[in-house]
C-alpha atoms as a PDB file:
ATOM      1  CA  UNK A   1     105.725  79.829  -7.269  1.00  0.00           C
ATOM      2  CA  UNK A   2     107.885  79.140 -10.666  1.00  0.00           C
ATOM      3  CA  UNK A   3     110.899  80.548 -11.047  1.00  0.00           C
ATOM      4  CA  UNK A   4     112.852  81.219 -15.044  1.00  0.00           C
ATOM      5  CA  UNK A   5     116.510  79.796 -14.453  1.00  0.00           C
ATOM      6  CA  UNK A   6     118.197  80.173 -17.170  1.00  0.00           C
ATOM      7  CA  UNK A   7     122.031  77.692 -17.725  1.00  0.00           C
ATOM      8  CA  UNK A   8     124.996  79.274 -17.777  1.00  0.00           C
ATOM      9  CA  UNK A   9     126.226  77.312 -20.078  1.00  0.00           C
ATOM     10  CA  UNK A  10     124.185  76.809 -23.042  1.00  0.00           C
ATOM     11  CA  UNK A  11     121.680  79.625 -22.139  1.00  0.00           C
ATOM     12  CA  UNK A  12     118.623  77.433 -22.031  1.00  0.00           C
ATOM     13  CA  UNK A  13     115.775  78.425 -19.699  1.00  0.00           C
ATOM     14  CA  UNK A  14     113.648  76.222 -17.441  1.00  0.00           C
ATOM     15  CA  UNK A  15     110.879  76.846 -15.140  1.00  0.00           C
ATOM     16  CA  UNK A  16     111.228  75.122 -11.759  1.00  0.00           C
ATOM     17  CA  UNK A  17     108.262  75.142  -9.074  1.00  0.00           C
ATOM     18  CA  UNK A  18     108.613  75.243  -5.294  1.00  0.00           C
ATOM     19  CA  UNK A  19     111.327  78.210  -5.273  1.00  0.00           C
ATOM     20  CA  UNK A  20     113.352  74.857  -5.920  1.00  0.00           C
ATOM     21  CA  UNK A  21     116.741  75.965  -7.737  1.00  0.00           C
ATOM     22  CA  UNK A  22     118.323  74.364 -10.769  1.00  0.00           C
ATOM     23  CA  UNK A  23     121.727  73.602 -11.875  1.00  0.00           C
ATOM     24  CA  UNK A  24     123.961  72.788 -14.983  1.00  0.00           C
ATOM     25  CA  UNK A  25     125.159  69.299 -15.016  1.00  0.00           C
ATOM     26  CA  UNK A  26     128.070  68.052 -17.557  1.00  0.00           C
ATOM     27  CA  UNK A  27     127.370  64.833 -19.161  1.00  0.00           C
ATOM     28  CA  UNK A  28     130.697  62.967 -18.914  1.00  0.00           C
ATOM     29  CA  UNK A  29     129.780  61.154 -22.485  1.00  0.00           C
ATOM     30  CA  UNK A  30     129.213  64.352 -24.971  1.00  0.00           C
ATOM     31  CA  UNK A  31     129.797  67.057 -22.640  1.00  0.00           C
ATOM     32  CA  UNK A  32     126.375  68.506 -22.809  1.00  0.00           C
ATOM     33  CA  UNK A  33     124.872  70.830 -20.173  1.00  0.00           C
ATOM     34  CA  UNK A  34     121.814  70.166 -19.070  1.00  0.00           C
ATOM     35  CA  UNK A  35     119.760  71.775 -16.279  1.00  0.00           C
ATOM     36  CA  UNK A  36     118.880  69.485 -13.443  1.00  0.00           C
ATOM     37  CA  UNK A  37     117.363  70.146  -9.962  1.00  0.00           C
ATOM     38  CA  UNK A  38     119.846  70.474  -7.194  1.00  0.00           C
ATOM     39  CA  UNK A  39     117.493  68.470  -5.095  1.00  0.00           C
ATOM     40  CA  UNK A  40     118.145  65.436  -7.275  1.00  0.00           C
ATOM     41  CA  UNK A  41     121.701  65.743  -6.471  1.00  0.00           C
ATOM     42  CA  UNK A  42     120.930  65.534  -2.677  1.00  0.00           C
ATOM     43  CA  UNK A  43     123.395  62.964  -1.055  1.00  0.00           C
ATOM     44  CA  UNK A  44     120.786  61.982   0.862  1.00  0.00           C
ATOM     45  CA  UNK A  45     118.318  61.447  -1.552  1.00  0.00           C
ATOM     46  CA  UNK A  46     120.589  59.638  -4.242  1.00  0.00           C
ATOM     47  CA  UNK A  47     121.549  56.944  -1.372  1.00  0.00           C
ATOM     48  CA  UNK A  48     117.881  56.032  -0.224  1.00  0.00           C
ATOM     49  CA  UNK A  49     116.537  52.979  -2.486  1.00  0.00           C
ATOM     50  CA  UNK A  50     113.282  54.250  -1.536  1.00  0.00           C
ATOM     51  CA  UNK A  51     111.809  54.541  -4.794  1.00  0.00           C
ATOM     52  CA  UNK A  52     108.898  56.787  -3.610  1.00  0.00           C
ATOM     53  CA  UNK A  53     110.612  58.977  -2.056  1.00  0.00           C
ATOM     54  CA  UNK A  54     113.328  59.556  -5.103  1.00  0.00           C
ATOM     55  CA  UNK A  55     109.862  60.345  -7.346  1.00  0.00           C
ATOM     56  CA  UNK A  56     108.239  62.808  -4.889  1.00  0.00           C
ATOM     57  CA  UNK A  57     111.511  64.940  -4.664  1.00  0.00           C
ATOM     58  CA  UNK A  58     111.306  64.744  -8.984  1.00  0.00           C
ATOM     59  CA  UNK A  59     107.454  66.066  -8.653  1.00  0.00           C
ATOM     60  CA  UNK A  60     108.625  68.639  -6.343  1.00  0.00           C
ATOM     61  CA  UNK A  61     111.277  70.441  -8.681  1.00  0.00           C
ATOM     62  CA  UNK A  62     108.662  70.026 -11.552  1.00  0.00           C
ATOM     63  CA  UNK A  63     109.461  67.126 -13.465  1.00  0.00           C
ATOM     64  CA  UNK A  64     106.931  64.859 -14.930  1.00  0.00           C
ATOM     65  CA  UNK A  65     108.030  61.863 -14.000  1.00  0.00           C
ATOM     66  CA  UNK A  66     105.079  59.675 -16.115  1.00  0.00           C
ATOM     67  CA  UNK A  67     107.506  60.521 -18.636  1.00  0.00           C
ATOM     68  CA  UNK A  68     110.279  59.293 -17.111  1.00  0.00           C
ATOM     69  CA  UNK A  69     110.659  56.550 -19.688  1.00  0.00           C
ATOM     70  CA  UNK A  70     111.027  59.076 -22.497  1.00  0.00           C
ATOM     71  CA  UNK A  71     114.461  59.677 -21.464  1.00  0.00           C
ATOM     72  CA  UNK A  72     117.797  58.600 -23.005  1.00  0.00           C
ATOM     73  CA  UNK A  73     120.196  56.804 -21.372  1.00  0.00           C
ATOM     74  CA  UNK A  74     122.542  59.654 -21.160  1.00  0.00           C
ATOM     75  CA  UNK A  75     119.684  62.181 -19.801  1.00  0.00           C
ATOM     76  CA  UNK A  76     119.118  59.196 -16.933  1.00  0.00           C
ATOM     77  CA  UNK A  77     123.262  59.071 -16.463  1.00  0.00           C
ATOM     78  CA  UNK A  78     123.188  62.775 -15.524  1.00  0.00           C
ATOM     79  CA  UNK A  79     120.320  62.136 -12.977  1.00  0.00           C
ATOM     80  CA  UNK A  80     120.848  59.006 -11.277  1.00  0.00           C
ATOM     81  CA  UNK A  81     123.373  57.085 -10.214  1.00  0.00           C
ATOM     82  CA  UNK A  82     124.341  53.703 -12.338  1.00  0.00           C
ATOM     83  CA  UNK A  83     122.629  51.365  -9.470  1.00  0.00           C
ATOM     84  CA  UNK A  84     120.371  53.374  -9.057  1.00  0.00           C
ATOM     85  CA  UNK A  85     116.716  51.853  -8.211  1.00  0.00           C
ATOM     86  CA  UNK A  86     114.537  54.064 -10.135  1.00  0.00           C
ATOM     87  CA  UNK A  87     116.549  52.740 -13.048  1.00  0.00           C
ATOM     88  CA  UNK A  88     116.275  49.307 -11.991  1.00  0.00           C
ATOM     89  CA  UNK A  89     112.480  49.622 -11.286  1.00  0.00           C
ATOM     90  CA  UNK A  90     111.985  51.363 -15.391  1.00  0.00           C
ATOM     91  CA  UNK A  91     114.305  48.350 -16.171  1.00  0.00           C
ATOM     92  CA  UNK A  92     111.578  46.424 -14.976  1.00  0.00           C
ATOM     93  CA  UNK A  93     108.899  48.232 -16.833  1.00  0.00           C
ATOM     94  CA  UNK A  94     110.574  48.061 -20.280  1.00  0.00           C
ATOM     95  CA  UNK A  95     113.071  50.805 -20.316  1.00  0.00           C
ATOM     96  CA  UNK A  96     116.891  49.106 -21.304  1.00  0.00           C
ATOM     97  CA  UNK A  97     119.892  51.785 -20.840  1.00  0.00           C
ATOM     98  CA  UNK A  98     121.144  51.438 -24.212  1.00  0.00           C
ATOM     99  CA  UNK A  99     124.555  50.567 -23.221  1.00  0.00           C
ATOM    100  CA  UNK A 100     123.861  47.065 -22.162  1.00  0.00           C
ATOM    101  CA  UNK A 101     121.201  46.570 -24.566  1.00  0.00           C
ATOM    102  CA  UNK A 102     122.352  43.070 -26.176  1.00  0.00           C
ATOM    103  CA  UNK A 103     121.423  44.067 -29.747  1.00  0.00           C
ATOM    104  CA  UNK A 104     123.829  47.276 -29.526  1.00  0.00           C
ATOM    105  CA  UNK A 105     126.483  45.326 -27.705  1.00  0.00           C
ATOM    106  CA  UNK A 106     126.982  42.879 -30.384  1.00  0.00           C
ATOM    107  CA  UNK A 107     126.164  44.716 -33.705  1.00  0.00           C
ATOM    108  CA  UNK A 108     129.313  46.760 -32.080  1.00  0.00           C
ATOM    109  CA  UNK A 109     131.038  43.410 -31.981  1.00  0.00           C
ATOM    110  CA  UNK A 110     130.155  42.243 -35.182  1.00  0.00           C
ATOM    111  CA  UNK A 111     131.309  45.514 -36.946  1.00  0.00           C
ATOM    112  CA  UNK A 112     134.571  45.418 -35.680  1.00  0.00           C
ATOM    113  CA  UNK A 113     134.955  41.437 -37.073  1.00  0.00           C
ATOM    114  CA  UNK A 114     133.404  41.864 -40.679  1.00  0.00           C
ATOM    115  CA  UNK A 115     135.682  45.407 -41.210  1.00  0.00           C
ATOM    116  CA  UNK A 116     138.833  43.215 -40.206  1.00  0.00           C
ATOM    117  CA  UNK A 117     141.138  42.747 -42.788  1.00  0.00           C
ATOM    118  CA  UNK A 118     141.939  39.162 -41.761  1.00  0.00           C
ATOM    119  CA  UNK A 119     137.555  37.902 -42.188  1.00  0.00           C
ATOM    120  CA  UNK A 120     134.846  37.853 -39.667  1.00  0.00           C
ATOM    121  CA  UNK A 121     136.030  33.941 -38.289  1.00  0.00           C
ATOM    122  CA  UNK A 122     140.078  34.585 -38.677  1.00  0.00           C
ATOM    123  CA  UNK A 123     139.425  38.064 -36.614  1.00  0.00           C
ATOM    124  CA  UNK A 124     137.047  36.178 -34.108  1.00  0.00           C
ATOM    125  CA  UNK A 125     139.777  33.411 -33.118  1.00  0.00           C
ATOM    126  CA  UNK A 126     142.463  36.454 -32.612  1.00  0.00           C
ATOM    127  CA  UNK A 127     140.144  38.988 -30.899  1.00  0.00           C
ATOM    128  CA  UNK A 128     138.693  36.599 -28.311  1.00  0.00           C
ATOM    129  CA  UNK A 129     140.125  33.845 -25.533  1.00  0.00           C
ATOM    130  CA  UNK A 130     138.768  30.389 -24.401  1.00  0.00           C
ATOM    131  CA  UNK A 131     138.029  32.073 -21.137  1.00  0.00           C
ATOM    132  CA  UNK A 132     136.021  34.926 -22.696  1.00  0.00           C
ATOM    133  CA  UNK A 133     133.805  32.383 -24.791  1.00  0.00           C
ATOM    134  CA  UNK A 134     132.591  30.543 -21.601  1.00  0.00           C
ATOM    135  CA  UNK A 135     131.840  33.659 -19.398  1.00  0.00           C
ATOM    136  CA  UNK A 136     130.262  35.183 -22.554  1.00  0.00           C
ATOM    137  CA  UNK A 137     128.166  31.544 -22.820  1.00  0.00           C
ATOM    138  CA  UNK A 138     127.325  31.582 -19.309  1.00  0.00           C
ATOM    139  CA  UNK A 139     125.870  35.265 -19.406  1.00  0.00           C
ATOM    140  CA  UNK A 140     123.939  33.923 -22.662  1.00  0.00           C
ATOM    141  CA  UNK A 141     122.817  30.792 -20.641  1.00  0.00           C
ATOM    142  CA  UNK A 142     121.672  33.355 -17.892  1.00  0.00           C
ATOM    143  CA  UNK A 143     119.443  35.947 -20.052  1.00  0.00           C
ATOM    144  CA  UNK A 144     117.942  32.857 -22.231  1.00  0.00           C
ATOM    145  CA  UNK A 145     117.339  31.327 -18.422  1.00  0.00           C
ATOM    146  CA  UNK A 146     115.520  34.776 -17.612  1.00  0.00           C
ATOM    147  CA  UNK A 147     113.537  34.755 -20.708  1.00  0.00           C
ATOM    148  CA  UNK A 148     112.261  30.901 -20.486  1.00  0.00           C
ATOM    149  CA  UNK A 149     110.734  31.844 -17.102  1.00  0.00           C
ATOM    150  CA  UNK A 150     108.829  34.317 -18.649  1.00  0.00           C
ATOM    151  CA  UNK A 151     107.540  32.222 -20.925  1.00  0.00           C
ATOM    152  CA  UNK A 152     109.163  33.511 -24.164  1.00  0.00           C
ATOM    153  CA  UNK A 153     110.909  30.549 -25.554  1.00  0.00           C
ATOM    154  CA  UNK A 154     109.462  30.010 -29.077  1.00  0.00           C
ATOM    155  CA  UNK A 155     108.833  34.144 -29.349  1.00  0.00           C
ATOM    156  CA  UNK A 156     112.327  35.300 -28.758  1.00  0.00           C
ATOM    157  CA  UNK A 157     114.936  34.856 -31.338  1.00  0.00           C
ATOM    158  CA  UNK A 158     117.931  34.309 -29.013  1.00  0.00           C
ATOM    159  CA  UNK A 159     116.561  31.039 -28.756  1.00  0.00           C
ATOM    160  CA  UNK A 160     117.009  30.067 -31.760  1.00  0.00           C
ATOM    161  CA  UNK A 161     120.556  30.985 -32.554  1.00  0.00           C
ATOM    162  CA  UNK A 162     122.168  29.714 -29.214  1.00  0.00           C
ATOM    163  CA  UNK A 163     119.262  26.486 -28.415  1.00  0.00           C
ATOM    164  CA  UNK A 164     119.419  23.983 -26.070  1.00  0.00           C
ATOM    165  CA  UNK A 165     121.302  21.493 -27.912  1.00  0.00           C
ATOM    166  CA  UNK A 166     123.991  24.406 -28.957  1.00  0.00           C
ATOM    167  CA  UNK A 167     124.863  25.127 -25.669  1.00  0.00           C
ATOM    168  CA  UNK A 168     125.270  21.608 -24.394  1.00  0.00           C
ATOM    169  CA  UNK A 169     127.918  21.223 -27.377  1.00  0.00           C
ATOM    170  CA  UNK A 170     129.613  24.546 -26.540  1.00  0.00           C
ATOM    171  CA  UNK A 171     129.817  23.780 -22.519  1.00  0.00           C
ATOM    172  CA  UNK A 172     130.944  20.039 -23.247  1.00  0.00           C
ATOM    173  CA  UNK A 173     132.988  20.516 -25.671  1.00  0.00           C
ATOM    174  CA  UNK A 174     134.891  23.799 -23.089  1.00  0.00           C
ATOM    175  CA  UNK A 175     135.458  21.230 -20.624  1.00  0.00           C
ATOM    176  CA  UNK A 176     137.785  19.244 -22.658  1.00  0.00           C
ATOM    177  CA  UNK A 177     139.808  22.194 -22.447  1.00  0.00           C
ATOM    178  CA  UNK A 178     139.438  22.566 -18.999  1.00  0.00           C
ATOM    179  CA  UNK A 179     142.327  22.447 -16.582  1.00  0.00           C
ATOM    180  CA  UNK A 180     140.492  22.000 -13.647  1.00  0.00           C
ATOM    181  CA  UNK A 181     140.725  18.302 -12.982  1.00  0.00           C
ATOM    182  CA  UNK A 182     139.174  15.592 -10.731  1.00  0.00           C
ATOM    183  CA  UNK A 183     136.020  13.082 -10.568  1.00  0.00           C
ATOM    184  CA  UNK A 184     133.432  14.862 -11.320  1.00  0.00           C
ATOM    185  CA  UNK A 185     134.541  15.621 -15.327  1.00  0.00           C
ATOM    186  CA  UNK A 186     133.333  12.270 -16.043  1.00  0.00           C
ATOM    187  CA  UNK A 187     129.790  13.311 -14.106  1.00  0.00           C
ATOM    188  CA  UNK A 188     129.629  16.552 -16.037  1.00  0.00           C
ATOM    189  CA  UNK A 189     129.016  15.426 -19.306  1.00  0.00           C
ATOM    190  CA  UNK A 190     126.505  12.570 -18.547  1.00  0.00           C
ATOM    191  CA  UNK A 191     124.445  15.324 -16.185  1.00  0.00           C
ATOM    192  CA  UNK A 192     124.805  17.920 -19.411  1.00  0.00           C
ATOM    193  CA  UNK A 193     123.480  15.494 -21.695  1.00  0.00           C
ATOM    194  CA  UNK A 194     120.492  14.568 -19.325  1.00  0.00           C
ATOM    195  CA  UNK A 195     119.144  18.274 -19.177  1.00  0.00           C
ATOM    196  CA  UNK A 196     116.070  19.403 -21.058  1.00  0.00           C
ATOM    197  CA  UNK A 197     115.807  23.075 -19.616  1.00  0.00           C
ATOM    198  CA  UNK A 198     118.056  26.118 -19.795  1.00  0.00           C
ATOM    199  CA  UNK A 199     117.645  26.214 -16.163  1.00  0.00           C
ATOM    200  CA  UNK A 200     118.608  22.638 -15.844  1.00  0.00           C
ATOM    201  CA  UNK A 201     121.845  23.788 -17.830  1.00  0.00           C
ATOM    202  CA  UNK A 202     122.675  26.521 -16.116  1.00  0.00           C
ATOM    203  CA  UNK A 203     122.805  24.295 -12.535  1.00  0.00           C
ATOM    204  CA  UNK A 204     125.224  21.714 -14.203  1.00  0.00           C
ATOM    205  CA  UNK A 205     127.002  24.442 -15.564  1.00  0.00           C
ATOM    206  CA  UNK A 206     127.812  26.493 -12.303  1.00  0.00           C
ATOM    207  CA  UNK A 207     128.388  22.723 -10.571  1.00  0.00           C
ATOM    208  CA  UNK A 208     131.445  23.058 -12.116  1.00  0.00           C
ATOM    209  CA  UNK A 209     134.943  24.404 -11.610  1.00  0.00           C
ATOM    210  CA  UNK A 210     136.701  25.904 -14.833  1.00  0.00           C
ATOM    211  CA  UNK A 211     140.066  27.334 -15.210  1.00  0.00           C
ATOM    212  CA  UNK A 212     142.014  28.039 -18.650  1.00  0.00           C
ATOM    213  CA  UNK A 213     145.099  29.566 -19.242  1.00  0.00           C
ATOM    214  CA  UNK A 214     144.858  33.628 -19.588  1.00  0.00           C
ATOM    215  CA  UNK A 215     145.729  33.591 -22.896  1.00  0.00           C
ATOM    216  CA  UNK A 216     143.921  30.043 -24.388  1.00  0.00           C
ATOM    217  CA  UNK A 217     142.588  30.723 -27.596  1.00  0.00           C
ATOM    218  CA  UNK A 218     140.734  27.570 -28.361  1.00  0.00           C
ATOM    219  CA  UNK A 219     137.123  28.500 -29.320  1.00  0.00           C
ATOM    220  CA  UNK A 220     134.792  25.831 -30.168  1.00  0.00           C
ATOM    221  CA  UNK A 221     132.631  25.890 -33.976  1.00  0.00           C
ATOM    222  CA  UNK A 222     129.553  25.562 -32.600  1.00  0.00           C
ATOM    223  CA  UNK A 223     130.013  28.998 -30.580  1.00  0.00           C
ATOM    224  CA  UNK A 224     131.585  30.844 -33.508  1.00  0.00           C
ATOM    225  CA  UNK A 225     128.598  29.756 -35.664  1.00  0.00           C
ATOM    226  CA  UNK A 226     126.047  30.734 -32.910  1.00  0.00           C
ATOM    227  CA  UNK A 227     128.027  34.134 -32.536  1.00  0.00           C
ATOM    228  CA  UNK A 228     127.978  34.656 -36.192  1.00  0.00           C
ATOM    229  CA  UNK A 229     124.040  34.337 -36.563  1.00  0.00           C
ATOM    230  CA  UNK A 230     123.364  36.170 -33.799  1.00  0.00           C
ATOM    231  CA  UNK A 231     125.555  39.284 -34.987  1.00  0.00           C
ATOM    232  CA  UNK A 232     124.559  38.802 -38.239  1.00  0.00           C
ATOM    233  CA  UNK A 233     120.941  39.076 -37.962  1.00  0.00           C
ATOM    234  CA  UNK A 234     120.855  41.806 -35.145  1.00  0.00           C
ATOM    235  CA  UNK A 235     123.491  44.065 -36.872  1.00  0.00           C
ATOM    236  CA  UNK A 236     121.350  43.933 -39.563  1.00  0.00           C
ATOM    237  CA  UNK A 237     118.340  44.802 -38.070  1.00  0.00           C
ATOM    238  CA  UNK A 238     120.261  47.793 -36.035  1.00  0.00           C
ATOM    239  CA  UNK A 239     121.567  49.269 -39.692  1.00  0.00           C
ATOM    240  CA  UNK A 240     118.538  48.935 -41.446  1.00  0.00           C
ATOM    241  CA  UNK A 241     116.085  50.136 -38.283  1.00  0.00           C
ATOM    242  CA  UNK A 242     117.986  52.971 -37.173  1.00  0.00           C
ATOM    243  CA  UNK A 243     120.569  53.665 -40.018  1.00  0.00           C
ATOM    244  CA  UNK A 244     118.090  53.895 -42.876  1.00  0.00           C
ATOM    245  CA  UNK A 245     120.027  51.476 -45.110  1.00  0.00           C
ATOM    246  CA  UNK A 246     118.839  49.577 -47.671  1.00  0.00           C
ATOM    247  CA  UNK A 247     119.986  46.300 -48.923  1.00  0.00           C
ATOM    248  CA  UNK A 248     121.182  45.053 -52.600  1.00  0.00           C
ATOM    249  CA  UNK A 249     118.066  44.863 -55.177  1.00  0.00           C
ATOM    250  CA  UNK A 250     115.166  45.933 -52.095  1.00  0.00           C
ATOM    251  CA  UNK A 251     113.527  49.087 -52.699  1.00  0.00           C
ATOM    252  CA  UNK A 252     113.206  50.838 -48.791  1.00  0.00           C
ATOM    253  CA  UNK A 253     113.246  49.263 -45.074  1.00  0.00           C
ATOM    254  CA  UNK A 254     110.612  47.417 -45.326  1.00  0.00           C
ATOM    255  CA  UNK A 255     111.680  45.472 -48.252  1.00  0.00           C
ATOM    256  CA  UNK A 256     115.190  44.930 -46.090  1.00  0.00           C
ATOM    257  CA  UNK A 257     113.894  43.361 -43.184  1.00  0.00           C
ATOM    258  CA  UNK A 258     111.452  41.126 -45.085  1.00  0.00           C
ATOM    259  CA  UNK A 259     114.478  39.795 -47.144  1.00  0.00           C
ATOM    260  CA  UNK A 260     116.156  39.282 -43.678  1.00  0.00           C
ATOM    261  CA  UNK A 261     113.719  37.845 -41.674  1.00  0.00           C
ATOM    262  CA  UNK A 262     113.061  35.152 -44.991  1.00  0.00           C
ATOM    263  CA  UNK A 263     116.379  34.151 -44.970  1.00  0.00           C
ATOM    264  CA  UNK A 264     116.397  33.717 -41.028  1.00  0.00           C
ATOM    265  CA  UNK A 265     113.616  31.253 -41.117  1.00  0.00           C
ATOM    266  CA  UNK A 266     114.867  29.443 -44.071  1.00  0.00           C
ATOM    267  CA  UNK A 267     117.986  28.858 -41.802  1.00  0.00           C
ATOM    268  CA  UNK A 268     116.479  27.395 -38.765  1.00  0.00           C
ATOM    269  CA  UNK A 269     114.270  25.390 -40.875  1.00  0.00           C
ATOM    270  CA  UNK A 270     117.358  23.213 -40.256  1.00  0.00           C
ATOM    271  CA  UNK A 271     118.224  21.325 -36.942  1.00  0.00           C
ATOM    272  CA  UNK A 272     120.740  23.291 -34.639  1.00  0.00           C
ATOM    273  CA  UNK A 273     123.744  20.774 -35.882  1.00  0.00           C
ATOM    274  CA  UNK A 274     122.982  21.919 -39.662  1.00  0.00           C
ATOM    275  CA  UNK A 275     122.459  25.911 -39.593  1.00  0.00           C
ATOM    276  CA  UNK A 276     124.567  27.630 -41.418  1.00  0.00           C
ATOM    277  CA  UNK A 277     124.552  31.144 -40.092  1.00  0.00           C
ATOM    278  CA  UNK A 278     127.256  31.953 -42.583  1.00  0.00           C
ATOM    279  CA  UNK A 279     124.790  32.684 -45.395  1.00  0.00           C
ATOM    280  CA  UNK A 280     122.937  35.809 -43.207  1.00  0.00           C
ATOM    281  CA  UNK A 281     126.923  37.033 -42.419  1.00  0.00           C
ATOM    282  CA  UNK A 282     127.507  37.120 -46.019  1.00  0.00           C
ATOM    283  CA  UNK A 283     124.354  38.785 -46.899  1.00  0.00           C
ATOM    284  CA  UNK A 284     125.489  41.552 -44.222  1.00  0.00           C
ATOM    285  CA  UNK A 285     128.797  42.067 -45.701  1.00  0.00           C
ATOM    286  CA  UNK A 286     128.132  41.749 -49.386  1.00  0.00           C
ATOM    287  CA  UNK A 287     124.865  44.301 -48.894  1.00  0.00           C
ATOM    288  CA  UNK A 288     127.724  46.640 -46.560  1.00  0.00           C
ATOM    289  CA  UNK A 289     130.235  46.332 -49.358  1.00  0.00           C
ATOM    290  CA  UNK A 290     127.736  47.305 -52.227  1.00  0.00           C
ATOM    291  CA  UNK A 291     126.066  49.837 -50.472  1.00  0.00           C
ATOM    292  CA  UNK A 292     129.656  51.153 -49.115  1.00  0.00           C
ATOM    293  CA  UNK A 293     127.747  51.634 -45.642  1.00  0.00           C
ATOM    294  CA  UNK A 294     129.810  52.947 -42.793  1.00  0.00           C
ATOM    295  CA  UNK A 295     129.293  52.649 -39.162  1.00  0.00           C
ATOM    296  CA  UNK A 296     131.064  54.468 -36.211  1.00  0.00           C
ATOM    297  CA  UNK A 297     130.645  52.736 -32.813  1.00  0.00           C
END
């Protein structure tokens, strides 16, 4: 039998089946009510990590859960817990909470470095530590690890901003400012040098101990110009996708991403040692300077 509940708060109504009762819950992000199933809310439901189980008490309070994917991250906060393995197992399927989605993540990075007063490489070198750069290059070195087991090296871009050969420079290049001392730092560079997998990396990489000083600042080139062309051409793709700008001289989205994804693969025409990501950062700040585009992250 369905029963009209109508929220408290907001005075929206929702039909629940079962005689199963509803109740507001406050997003801790926008402070939204929304109307979810007490059952959901069960302590002993939201501990099981039987994913059946978790569905079949969704079906029972009414909720379609083929739709499940439809959601926003926020709508999923209010449900489930942050581990939670239904969102692990829509993970799986496609679904990425938007908050750790890479392409968000950095375009917020990026922002921050081309509005600096001081420049995008000037604000880099002050905003981020030699320690931050490798764990940041190791989590890279992970996901592009992930990926090549899937088989998407040559489809995914990531590849081609941080490759192989970028990496090796980056991780070798760390370790001469490495603190952690003893025989195997003369090993470490001949076994990075001998890998031809980011796998392979990744295993000489966690071989080794590294330590630097809480606030080191050194931050090698090659990672800054990695960084850059990484932020550069996702940012871009973020403003122009969901922001509805336009770039300098193109006439509507379309236009803009063509002109961006030409200039990306006129870059890595060039060997890794010889891209200069610079030129898609300056078409991203010249194009947010003409078209006075604000963003608020």
């Amino acid at each position: 039998m369905a029963m009209k509940v109508v929220c408290p708060n907001c005075g929206t109504e929702m039909l629940t089946s079962n005689g199963a009762f509803a109740t507001p819950v406050v997003s801790e992000n926008d402070g939204v009510a929304t109307l979810v199933a007490k059952e959901i809310h069960n302590n002993n439901i939201t501990k099981t990590s039987n994913i059946s189980d978790r569905l079949e008490v969704m079906k029972s309070v009414g909720l379609n859960v083929d739709k499940l994917k439809k959601l926003s991250a926020e709508d999923l906060k209010a449900i489930f817990d942050d581990d939670d393995p239904i969102l692990e197992k829509i993970s799986d399927g496609g679904f990425i909470k938007n908050n750790e989605l890479f392409r968000r993540w950095i375009t917020a990075q990026t922002w921050r470095l081309i509005t600096s007063p001081y420049g995008w490489t000037k604000a880099a070198r002050g905003r981020y530590r030699t320690k931050y750069v490798l764990n940041q290059s190791i989590r890279e070195l992970q996901t592009l690890c992930h990926l090549e087991k899937k088989g998407l090296k040559g489809k995914d871009k990531r590849f081609d901003f941080f490759t192989l050969e970028d990496l090796k420079a980056i991780f070798v290049d760390l370790n001469n400012y490495n603190h952690w001392t003893h025989a195997k730092e003369v090993s470490f560079i001949t076994n990075v040098s001998k890998t031809n997998s980011y796998s392979e990396l990744l295993d000489v990489v966690k071989s080794m101990t590294w330590s630097f000083y809480s606030k080191q600042s050194y931050i090698p080139v090659r990672w800054l110009n990695c960084f850059k062309g990484a932020g550069a051409f996702y940012t871009l793709q973020n403003i122009i996708y969901t922001h509805n700008m336009v770039l300098p001289n193109c006439k509507d989205m379309k236009e803009s991403l063509k002109r961006v994804d030409d200039t990306f693969k006129r870059i890595v025409g060039y060997k890794p040692t010889e891209r200069r990501w610079d030129i898609l950062l300056s078409l991203l700040t010249v194009s947010v300077k003409v078209t006075k585009f604000e963003l608020k992250y």
